[in-house]
N, C-alpha and C. Protein backbone atom coordinates (compact mmCIF):
# COMPACT_ATOMS: atom_id res chain seq x y z
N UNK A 1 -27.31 -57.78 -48.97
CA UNK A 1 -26.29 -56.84 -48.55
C UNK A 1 -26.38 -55.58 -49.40
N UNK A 2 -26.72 -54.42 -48.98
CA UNK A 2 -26.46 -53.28 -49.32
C UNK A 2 -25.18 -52.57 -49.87
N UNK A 3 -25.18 -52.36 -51.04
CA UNK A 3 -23.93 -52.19 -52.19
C UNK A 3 -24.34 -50.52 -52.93
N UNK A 4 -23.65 -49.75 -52.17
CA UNK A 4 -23.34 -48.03 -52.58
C UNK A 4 -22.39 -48.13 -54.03
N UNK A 5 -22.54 -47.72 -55.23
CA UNK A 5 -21.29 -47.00 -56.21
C UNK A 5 -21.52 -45.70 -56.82
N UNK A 6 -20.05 -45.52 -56.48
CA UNK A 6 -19.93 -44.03 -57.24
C UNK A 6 -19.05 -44.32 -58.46
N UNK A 7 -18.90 -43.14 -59.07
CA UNK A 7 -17.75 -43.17 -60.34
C UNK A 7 -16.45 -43.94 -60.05
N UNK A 8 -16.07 -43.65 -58.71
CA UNK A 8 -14.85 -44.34 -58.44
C UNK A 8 -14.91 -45.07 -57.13
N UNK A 9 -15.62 -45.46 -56.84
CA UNK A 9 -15.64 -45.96 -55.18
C UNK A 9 -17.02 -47.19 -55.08
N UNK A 10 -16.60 -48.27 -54.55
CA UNK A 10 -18.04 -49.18 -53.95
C UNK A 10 -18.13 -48.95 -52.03
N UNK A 11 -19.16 -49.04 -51.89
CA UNK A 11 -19.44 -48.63 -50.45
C UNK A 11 -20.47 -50.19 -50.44
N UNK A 12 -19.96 -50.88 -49.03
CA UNK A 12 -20.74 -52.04 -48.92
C UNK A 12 -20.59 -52.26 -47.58
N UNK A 13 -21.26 -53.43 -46.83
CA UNK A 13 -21.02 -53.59 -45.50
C UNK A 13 -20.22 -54.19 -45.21
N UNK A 14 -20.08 -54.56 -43.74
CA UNK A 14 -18.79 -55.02 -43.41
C UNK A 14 -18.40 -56.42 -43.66
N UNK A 15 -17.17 -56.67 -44.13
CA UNK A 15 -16.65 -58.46 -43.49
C UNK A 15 -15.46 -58.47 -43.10
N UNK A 16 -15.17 -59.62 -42.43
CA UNK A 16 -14.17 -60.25 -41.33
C UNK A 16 -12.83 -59.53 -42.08
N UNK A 17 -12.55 -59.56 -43.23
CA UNK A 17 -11.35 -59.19 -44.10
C UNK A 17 -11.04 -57.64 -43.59
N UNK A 18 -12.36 -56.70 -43.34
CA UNK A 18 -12.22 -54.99 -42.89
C UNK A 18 -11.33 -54.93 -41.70
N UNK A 19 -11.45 -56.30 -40.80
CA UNK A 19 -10.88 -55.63 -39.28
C UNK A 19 -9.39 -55.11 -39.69
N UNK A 20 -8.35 -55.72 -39.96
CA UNK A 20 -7.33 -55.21 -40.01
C UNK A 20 -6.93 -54.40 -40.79
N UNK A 21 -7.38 -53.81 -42.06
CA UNK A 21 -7.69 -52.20 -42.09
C UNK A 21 -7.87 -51.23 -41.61
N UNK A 22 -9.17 -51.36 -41.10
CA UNK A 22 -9.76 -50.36 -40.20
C UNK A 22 -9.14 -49.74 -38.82
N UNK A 23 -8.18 -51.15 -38.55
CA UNK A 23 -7.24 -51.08 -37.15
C UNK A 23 -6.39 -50.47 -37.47
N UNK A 24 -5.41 -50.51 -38.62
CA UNK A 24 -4.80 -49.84 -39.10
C UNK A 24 -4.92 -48.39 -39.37
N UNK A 25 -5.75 -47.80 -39.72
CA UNK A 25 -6.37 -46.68 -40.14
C UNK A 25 -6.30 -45.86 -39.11
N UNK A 26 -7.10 -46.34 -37.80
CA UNK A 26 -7.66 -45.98 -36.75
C UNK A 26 -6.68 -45.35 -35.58
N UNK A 27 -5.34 -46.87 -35.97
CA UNK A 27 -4.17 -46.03 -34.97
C UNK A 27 -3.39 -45.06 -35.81
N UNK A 28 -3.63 -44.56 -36.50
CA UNK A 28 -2.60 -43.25 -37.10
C UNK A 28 -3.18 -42.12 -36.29
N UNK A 29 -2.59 -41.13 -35.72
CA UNK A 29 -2.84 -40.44 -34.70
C UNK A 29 -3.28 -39.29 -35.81
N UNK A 30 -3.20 -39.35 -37.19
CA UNK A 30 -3.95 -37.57 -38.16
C UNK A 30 -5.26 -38.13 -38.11
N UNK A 31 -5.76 -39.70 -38.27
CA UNK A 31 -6.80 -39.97 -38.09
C UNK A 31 -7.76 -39.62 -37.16
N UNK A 32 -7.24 -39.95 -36.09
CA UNK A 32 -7.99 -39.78 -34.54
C UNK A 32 -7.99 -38.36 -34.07
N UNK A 33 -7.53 -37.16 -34.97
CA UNK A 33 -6.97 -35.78 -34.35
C UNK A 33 -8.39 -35.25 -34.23
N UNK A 34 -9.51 -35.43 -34.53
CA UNK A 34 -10.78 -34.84 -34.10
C UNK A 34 -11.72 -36.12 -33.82
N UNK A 35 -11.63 -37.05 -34.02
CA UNK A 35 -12.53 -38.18 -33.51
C UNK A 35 -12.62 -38.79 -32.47
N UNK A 36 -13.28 -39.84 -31.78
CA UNK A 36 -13.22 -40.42 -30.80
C UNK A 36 -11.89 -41.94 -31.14
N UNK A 37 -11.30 -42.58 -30.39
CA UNK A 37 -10.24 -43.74 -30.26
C UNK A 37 -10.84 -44.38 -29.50
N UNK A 38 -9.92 -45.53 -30.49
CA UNK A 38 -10.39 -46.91 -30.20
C UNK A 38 -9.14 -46.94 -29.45
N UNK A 39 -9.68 -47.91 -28.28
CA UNK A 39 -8.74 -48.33 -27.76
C UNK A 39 -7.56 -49.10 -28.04
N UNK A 40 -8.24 -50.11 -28.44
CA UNK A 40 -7.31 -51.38 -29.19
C UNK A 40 -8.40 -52.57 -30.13
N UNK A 41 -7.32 -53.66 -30.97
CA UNK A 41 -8.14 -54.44 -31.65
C UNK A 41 -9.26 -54.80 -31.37
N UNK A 42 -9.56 -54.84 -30.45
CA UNK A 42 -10.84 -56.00 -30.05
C UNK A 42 -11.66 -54.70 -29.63
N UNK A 43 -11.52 -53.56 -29.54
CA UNK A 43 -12.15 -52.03 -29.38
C UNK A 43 -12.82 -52.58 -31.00
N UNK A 44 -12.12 -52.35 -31.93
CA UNK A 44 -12.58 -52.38 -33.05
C UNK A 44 -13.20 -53.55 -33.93
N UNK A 45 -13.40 -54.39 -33.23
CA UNK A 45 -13.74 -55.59 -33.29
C UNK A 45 -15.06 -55.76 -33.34
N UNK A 46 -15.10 -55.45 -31.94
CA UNK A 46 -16.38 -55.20 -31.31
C UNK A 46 -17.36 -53.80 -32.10
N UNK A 47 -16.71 -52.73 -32.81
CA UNK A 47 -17.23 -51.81 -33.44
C UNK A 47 -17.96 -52.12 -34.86
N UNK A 48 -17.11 -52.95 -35.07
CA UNK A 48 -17.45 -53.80 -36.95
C UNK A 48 -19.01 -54.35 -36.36
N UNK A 49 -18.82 -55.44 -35.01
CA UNK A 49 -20.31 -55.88 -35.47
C UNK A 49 -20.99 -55.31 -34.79
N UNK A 50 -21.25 -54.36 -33.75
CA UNK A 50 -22.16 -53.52 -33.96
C UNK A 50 -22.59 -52.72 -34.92
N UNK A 51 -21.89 -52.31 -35.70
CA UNK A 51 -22.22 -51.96 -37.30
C UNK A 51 -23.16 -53.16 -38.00
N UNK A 52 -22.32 -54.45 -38.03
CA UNK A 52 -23.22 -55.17 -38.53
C UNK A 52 -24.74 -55.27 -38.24
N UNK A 53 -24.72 -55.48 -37.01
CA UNK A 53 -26.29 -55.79 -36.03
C UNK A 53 -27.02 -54.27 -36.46
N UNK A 54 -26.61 -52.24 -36.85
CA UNK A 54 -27.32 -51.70 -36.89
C UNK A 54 -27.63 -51.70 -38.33
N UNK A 55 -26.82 -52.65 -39.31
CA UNK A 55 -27.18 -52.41 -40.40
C UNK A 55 -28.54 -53.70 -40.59
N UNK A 56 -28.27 -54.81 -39.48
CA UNK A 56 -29.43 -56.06 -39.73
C UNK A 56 -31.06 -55.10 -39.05
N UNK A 57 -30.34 -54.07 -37.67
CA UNK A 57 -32.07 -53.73 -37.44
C UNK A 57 -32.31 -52.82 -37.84
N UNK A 58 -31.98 -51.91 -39.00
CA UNK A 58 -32.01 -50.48 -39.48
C UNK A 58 -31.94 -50.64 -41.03
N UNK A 59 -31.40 -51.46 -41.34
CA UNK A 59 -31.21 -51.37 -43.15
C UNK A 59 -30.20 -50.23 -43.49
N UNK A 60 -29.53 -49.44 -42.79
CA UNK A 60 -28.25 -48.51 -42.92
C UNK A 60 -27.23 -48.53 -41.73
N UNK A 61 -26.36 -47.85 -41.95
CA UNK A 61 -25.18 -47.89 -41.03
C UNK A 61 -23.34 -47.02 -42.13
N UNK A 62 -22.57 -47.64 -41.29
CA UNK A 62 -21.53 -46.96 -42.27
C UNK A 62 -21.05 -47.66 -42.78
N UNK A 63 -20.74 -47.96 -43.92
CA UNK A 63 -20.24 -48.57 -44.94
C UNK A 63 -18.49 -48.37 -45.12
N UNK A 64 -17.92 -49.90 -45.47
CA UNK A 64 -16.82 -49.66 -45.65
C UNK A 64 -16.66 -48.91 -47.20
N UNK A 65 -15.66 -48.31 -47.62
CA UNK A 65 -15.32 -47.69 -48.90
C UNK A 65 -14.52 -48.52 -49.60
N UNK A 66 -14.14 -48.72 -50.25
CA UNK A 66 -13.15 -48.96 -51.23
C UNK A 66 -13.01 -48.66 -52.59
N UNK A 67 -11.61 -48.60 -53.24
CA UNK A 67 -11.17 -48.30 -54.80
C UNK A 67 -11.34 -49.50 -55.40
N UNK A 68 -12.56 -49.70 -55.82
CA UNK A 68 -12.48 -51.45 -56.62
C UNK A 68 -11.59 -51.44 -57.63
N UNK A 69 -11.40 -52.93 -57.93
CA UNK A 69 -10.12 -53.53 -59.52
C UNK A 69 -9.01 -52.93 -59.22
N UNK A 70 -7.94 -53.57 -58.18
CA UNK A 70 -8.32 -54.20 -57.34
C UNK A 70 -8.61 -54.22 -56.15
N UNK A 71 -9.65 -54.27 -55.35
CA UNK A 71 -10.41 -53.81 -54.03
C UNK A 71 -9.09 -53.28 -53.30
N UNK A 72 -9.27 -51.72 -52.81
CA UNK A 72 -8.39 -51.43 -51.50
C UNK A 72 -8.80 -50.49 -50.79
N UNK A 73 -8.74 -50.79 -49.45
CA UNK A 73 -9.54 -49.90 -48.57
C UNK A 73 -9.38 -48.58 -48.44
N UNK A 74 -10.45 -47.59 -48.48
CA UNK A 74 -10.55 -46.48 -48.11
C UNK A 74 -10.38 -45.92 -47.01
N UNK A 75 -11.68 -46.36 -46.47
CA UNK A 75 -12.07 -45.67 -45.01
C UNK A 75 -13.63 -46.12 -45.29
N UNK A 76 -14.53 -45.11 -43.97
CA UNK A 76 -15.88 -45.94 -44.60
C UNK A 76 -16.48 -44.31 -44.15
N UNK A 77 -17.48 -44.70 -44.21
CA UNK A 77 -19.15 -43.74 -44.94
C UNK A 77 -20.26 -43.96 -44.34
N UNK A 78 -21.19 -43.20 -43.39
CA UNK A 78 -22.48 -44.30 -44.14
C UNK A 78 -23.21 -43.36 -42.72
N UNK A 79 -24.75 -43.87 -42.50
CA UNK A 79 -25.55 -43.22 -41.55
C UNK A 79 -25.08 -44.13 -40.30
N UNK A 80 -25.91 -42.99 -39.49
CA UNK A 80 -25.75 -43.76 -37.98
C UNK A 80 -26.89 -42.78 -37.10
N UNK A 81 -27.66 -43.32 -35.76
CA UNK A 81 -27.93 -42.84 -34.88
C UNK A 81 -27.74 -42.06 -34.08
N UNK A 82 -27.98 -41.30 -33.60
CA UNK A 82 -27.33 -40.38 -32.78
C UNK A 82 -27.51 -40.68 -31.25
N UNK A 83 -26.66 -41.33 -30.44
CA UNK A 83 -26.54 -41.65 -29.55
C UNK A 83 -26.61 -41.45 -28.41
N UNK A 84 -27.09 -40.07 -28.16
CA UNK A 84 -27.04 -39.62 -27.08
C UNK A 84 -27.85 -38.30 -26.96
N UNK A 85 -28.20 -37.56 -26.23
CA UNK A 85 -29.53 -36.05 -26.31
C UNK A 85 -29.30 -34.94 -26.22
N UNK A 86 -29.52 -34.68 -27.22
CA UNK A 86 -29.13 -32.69 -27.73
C UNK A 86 -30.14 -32.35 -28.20
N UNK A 87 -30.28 -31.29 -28.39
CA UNK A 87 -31.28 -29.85 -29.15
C UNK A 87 -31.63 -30.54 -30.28
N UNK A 88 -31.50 -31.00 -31.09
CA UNK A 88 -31.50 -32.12 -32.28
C UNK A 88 -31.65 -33.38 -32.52
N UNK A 89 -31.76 -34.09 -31.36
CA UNK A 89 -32.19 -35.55 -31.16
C UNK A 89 -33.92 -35.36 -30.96
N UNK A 90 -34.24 -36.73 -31.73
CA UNK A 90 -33.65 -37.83 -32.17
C UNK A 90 -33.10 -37.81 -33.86
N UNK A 91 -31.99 -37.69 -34.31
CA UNK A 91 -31.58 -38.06 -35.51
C UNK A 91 -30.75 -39.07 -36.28
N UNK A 92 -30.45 -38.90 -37.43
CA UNK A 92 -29.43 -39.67 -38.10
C UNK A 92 -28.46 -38.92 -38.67
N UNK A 93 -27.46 -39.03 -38.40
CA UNK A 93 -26.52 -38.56 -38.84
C UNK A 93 -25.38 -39.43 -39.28
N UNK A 94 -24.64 -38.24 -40.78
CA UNK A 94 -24.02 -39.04 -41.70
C UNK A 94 -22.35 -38.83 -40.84
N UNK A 95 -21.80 -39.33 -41.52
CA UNK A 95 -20.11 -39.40 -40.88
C UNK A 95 -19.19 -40.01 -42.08
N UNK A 96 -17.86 -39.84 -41.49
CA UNK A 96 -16.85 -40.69 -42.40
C UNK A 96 -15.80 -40.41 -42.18
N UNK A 97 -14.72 -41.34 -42.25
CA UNK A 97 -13.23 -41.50 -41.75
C UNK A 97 -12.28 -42.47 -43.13
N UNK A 98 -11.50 -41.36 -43.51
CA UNK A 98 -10.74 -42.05 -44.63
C UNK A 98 -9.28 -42.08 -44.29
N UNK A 99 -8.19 -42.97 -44.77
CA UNK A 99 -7.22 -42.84 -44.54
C UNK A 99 -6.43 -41.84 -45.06
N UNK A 100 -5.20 -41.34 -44.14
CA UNK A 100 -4.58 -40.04 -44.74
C UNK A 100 -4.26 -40.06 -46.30
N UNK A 101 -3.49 -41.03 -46.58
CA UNK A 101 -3.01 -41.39 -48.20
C UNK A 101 -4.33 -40.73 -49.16
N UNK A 102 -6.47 -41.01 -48.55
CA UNK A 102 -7.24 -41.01 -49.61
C UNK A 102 -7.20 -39.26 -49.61
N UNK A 103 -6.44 -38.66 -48.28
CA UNK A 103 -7.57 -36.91 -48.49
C UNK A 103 -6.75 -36.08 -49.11
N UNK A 104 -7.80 -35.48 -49.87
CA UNK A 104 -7.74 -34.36 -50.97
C UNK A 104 -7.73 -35.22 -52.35
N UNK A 105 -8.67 -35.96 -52.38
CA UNK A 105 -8.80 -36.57 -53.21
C UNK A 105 -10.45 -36.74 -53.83
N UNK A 106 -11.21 -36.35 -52.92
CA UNK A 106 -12.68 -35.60 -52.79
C UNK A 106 -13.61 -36.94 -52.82
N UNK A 107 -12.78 -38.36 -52.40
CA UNK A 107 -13.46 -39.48 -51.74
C UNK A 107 -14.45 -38.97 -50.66
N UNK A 108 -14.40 -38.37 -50.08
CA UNK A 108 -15.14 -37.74 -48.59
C UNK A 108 -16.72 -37.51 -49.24
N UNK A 109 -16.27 -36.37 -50.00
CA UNK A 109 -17.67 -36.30 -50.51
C UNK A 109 -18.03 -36.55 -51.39
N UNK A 110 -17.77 -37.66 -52.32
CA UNK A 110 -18.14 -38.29 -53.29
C UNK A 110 -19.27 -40.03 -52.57
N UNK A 111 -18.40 -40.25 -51.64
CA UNK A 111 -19.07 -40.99 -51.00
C UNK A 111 -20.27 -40.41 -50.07
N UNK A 112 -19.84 -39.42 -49.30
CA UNK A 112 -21.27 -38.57 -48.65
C UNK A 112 -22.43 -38.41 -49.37
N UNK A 113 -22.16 -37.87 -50.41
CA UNK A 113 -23.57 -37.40 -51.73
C UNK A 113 -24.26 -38.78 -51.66
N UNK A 114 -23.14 -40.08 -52.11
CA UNK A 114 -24.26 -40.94 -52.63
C UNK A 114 -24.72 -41.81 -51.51
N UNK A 115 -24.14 -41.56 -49.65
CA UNK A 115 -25.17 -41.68 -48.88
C UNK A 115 -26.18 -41.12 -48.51
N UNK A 116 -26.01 -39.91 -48.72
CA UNK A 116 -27.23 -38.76 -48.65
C UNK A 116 -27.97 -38.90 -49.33
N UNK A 117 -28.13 -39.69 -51.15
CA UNK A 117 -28.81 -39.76 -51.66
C UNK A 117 -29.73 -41.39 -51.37
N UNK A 118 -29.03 -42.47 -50.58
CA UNK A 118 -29.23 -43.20 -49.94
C UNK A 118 -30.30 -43.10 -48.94
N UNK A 119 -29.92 -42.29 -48.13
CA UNK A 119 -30.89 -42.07 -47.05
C UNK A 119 -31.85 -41.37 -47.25
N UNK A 120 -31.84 -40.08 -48.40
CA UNK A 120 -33.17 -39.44 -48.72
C UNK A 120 -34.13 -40.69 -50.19
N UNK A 121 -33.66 -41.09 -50.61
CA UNK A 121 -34.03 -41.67 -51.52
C UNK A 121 -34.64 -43.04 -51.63
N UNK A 122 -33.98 -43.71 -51.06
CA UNK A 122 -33.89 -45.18 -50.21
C UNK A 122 -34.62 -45.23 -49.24
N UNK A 123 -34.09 -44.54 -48.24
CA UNK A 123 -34.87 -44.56 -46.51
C UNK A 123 -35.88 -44.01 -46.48
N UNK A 124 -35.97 -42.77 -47.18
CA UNK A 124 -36.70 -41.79 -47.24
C UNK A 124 -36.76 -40.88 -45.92
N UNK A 125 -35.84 -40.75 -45.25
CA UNK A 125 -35.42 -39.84 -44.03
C UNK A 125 -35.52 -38.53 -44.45
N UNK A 126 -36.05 -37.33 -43.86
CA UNK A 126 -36.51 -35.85 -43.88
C UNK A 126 -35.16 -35.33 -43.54
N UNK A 127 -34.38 -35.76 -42.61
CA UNK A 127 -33.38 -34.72 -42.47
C UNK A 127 -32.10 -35.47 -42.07
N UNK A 128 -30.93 -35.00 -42.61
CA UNK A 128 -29.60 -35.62 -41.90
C UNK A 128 -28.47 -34.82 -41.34
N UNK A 129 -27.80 -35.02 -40.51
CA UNK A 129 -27.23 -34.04 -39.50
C UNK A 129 -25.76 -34.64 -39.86
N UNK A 130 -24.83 -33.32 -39.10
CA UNK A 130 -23.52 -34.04 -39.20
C UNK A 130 -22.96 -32.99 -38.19
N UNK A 131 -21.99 -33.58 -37.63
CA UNK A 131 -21.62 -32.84 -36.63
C UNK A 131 -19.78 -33.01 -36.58
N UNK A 132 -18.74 -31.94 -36.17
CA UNK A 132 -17.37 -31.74 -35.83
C UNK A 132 -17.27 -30.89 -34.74
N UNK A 133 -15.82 -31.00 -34.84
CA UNK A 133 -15.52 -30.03 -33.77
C UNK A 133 -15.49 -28.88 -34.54
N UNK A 134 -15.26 -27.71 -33.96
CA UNK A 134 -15.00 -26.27 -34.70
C UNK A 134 -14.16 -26.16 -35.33
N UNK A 135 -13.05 -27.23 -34.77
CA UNK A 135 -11.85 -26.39 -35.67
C UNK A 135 -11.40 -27.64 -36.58
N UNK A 136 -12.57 -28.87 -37.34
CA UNK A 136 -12.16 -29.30 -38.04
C UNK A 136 -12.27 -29.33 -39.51
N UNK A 137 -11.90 -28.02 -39.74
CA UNK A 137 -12.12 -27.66 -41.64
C UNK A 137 -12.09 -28.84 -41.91
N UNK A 138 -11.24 -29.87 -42.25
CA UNK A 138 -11.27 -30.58 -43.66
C UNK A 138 -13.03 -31.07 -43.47
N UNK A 139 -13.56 -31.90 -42.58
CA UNK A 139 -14.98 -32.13 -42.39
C UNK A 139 -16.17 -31.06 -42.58
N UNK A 140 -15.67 -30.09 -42.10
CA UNK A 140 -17.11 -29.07 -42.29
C UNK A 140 -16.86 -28.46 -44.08
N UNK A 141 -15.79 -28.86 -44.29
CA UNK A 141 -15.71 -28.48 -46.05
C UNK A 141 -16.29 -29.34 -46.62
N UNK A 142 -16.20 -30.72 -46.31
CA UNK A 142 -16.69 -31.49 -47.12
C UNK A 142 -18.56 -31.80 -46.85
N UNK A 143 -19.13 -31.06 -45.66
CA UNK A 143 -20.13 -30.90 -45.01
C UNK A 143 -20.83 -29.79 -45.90
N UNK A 144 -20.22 -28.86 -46.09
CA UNK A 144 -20.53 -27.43 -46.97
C UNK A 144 -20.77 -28.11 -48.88
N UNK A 145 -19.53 -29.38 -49.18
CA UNK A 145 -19.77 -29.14 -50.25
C UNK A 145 -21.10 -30.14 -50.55
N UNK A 146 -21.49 -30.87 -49.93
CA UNK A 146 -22.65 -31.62 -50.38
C UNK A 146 -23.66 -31.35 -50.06
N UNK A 147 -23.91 -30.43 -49.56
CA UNK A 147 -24.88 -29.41 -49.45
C UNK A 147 -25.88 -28.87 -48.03
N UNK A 148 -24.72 -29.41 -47.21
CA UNK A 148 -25.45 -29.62 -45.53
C UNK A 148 -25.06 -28.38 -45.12
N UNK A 149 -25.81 -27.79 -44.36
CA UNK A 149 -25.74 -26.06 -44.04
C UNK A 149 -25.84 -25.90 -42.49
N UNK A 150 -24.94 -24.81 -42.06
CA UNK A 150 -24.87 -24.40 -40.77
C UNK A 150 -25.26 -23.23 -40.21
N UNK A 151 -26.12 -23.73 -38.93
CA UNK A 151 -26.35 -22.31 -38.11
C UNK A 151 -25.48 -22.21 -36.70
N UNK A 152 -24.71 -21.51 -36.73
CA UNK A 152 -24.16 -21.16 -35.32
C UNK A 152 -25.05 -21.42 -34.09
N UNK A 153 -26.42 -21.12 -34.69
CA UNK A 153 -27.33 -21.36 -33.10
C UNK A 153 -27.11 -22.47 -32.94
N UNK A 154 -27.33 -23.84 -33.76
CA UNK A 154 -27.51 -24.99 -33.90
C UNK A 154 -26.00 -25.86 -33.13
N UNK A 155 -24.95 -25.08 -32.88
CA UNK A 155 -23.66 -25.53 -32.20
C UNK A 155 -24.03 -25.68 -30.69
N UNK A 156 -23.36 -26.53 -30.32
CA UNK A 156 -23.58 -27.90 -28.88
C UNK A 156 -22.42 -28.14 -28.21
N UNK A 157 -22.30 -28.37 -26.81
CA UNK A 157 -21.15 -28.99 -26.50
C UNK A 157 -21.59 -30.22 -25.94
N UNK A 158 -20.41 -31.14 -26.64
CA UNK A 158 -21.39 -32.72 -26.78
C UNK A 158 -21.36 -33.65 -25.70
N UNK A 159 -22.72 -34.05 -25.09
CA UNK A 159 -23.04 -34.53 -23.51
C UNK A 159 -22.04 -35.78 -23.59
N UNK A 160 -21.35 -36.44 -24.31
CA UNK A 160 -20.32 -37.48 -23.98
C UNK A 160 -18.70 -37.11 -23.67
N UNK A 161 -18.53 -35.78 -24.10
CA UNK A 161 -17.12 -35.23 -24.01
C UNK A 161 -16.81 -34.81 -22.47
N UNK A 162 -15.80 -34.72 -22.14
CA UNK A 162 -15.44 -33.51 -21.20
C UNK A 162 -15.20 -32.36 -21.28
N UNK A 163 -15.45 -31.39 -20.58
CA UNK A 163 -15.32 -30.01 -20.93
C UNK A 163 -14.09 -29.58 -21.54
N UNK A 164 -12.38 -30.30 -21.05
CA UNK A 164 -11.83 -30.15 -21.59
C UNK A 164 -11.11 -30.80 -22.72
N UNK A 165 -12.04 -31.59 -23.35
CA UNK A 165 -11.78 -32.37 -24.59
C UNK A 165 -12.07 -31.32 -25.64
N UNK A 166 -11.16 -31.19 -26.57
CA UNK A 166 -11.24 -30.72 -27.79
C UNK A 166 -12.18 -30.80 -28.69
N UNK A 167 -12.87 -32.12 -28.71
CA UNK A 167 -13.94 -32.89 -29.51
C UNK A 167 -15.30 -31.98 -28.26
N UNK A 168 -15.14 -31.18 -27.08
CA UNK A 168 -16.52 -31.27 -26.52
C UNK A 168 -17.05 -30.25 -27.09
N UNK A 169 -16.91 -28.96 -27.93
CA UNK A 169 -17.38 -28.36 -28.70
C UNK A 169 -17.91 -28.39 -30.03
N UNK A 170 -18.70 -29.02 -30.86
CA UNK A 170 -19.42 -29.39 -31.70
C UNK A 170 -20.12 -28.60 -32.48
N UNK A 171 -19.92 -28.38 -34.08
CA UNK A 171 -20.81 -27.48 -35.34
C UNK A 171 -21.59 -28.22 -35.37
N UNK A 172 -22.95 -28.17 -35.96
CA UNK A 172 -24.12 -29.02 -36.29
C UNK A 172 -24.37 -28.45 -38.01
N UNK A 173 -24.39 -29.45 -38.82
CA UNK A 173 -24.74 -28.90 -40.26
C UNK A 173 -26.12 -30.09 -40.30
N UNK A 174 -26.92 -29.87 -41.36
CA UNK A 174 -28.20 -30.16 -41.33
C UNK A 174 -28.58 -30.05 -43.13
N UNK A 175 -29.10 -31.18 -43.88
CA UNK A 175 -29.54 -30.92 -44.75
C UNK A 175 -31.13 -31.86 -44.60
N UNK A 176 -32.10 -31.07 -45.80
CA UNK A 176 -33.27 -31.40 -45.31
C UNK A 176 -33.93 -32.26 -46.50
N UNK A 177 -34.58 -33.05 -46.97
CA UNK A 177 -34.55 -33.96 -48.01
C UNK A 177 -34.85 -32.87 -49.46
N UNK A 178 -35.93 -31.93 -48.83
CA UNK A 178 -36.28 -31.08 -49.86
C UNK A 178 -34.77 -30.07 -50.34
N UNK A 179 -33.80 -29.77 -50.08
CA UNK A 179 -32.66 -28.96 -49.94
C UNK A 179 -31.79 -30.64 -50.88
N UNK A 180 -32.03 -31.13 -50.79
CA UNK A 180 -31.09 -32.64 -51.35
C UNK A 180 -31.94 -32.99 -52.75
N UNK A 181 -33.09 -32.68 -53.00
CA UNK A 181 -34.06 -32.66 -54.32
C UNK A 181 -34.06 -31.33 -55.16
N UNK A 182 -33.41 -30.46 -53.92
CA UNK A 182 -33.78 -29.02 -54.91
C UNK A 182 -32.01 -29.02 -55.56
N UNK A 183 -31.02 -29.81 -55.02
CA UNK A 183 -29.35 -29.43 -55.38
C UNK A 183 -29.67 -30.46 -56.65
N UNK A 184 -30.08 -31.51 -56.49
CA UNK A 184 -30.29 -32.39 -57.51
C UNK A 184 -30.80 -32.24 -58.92
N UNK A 185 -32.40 -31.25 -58.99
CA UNK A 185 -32.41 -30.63 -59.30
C UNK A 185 -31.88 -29.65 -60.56
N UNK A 186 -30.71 -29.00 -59.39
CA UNK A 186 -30.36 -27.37 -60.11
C UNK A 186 -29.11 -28.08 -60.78
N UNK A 187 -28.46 -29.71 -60.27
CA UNK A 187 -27.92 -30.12 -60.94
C UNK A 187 -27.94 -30.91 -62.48
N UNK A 188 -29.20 -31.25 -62.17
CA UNK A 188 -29.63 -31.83 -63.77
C UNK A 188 -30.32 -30.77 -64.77
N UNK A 189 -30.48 -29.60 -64.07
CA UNK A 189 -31.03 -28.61 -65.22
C UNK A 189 -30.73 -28.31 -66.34
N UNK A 190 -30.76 -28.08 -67.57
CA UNK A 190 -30.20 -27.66 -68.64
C UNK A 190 -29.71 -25.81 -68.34
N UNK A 191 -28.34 -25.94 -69.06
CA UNK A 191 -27.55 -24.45 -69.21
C UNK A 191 -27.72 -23.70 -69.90
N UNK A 192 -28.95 -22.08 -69.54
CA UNK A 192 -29.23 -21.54 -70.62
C UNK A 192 -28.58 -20.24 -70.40
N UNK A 193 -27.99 -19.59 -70.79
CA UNK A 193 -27.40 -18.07 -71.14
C UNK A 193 -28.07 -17.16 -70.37
C-alpha cells in the first residue's frame, strides 16, 4: 500500500472506515460548489473502489488525507486519468477535495507538492495537468502555488458538462517534470546576497 507524508499530513489509500467521511464531506453543498456530485451513498461507494481497482492497475490514484495522532480525515489528493478527449488528452491529472473546516490552512497544497513529487519522481510521468472552472480561485491558487502554470489558449469547455453547467468552462494548468526539478532546485539552493 502506497503511504504519502508531509510535515503534517499522511496520504494513503483507501479503506472501508473512508466511506462515511467522504459521504459526509461530499454532501456539504461549499464542497460540491465547483465539482461534480455524488448522488448518494452507494454513488460513493462505488467511487472508493474504483479508486481502489485504479490504484491496483496503475500504482496511483487519489489518496485519502489525513491529520495523523490521532488519525482524522481531511479530504483526499492524489493522480487520476483523464477521462474523457480534449486538446490535452491523453493525461494525468492531479486533483483534491478537502473539507471546509481544513481550507486556508494550505493542506491543499502541501499535499499537491508531495503528489507531484510522487508522480514526477516515483512514476516518472513528464507532465501533470489540473483543471477548474474559471471562477474557482481557491483551486487555481493552490494550482499557481505549486508550481503548475496557465495558458488561456490551453482553456476547454469540458465534453462531459452541459453548456449550461457552470463546471462546463474549464482553466487547464500544466506543470512539466523539468519545471518540478527546476522549483526543487531553486528551492534547495543556498542564499547568497
Amino acid at each position: 500500500m502506497t503511504v504519502l507524508r508531509t510535515a503534517r499530513l499522511v496520504m494513503r489509500e483507501w479503506k472501508d472506515e473512508d466511506i462515511e467521511p467522504i459521504a459526509r464531506m461530499v454532501e456539504d453543498p461549499r464542497v460540491g460548489k465547483y465539482l461534480s456530485k455524488f448522488r448518494d451513498r452507494a454513488e460513493v461507494e462505488a467511487w472508493i473502489d474504483a479508486e481502489r481497482e485504479h490504484f491496483r492497475r496503475k500504482g496511483y490514484g487519489l489518496f485519502t488525507i489525513e491529520r495523523p495522532d490521532p488519525a482524522e480525515f481531511v479530504g483526499f489528493c492524489g493522480l487520476t486519468d483523464v477521462d474523457y478527449e480534449a486538446h490535452f488528452t491523453p493525461a494525468v491529472e492531479i486533483g483534491w477535495r478537502l473539507q471546509p473546516d481544513c481550507w486556508g490552512k494550505g493542506y491543499a497544497s502541501e499535499a499537491a507538492a508531495a503528489v507531484l513529487d510522487f508522480g514526477f519522481e516515483t512514476l516518472k510521468l513528464n507532465e501533470i495537468v489540473a483543471n477548474s472552472s474559471v471562477d474557482n480561485f481557491a483551486s487555481r491558487t493552490v494550482m499557481e502555488r505549486i508550481g503548475m502554470s496557465h495558458d488561456p489558449k490551453d482553456d476547454f469547455d469540458h465534453p462531459l458538462k452541459a453548456p449550461d453547467d457552470v463546471l462546463h468552462r474549464q482553466v487547464l494548468y500544466r506543470i512539466k517534470i523539468q519545471d518540478w526539478h527546476r522549483i526543487h532546485q531553486a528551492q534547495l539552493a543556498p542564499y547568497s546576497p
